[in-house]
Protein backbone atom coordinates (compact mmCIF):
# COMPACT_ATOMS: atom_id res chain seq x y z
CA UNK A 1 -23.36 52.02 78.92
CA UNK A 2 -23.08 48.29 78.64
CA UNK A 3 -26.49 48.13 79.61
CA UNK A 4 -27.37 50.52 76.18
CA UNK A 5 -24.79 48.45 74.60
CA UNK A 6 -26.31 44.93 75.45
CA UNK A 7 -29.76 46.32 74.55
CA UNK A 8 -28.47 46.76 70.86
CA UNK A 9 -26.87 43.41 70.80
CA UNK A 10 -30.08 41.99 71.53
CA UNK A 11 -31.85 44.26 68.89
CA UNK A 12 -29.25 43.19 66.34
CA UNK A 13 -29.79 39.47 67.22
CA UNK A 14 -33.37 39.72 66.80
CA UNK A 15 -32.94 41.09 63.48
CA UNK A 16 -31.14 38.40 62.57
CA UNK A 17 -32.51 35.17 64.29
CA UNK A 18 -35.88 33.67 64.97
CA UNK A 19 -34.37 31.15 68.15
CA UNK A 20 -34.46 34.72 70.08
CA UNK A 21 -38.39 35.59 70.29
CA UNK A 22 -39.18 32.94 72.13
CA UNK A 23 -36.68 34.11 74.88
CA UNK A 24 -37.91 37.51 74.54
CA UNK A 25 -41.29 36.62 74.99
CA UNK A 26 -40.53 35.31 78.59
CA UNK A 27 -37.62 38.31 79.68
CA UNK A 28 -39.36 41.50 78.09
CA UNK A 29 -41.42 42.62 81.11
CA UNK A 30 -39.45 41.33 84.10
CA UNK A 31 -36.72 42.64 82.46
CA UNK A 32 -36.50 44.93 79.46
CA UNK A 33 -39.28 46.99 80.41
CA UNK A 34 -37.45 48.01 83.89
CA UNK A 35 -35.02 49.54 81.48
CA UNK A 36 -38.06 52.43 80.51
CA UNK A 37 -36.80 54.71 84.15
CA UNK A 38 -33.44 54.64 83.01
CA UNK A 39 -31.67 58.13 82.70
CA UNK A 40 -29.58 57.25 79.65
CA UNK A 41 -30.93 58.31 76.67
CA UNK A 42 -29.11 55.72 75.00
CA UNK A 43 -30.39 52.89 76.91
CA UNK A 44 -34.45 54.27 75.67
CA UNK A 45 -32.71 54.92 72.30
CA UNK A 46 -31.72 51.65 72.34
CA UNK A 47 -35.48 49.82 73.85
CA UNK A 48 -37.43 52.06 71.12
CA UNK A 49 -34.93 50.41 68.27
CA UNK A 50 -35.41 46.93 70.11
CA UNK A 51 -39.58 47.41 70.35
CA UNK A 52 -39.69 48.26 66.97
CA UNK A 53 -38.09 44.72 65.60
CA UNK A 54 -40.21 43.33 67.93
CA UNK A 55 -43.30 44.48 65.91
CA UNK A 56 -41.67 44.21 62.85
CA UNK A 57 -41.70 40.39 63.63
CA UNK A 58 -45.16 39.88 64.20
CA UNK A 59 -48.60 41.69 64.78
CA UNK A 60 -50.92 43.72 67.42
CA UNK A 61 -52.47 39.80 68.15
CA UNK A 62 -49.00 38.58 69.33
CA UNK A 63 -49.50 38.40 73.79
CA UNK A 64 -46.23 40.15 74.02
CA UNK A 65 -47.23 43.07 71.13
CA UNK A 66 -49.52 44.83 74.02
CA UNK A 67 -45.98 45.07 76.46
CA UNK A 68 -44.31 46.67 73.60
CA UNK A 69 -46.82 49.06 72.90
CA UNK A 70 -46.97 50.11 76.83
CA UNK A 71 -43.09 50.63 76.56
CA UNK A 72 -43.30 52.40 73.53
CA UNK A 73 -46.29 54.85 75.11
CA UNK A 74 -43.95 55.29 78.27
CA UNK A 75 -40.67 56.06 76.53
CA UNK A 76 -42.40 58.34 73.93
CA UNK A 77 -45.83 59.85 75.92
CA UNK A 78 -44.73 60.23 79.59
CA UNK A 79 -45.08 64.26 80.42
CA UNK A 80 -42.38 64.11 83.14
CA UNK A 81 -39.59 62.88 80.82
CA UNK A 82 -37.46 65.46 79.26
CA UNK A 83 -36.76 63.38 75.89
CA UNK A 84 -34.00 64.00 74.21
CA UNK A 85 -34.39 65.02 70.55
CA UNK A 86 -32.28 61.91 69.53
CA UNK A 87 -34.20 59.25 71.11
CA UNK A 88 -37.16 61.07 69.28
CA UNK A 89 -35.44 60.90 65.66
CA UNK A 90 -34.74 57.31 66.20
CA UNK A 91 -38.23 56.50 67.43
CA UNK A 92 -39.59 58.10 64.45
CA UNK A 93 -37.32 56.31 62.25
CA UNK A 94 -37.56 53.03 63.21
CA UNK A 95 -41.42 53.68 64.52
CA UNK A 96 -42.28 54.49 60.69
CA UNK A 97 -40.84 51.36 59.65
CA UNK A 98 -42.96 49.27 61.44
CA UNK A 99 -46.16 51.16 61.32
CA UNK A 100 -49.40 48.66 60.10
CA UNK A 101 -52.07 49.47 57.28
CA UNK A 102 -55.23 48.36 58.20
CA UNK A 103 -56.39 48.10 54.55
């Protein structure tokens, strides 16, 4: 739990500060993205939420945007995970908020 709790610190920071990207940008993959095996729904709850103000920050050309996209894909897409329909309300919530227009 403080794991999922710490994750949605961080989300809320990010929301709210640009000094955090750039420490982001070096901890997502050693770190956050070890979080994706997790059992806790909360805890992928809680990395789809933080991905998503990750895009919402900057674009598909950003080096780290391709990591979030691959975390997003295994959270959401993996066959062997039994989501649970509440990660998959708040991943299309917060997902739909952040979706680009290429027009």
């Amino acid at each position: 739990k403080t794991r999922a709790a710490s994750l949605g610190i961080l989300s809320y920071i990010l929301e709210n500060s640009n000094d955090i990207v750039n420490i982001i940008n070096q901890t997502f993959e050693s770190i956050i993205t070890n979080m994706i095996y997790d059992n806790w729904w909360e805890i992928h709850a809680n990395l789809i939420i933080l991905c998503c103000n990750l895009l919402s920050r900057f674009n598909y050309r950003h080096p780290i945007a391709i990591k979030v996209y691959e975390t997003l894909n295994n959270l959401l897409n993996d066959p062997n995970r039994d989501l649970c329909p509440k990660v998959i309300k708040i991943g299309l919530y917060y997902l739909s908020s952040v979706i680009e227009d290429d027009n």
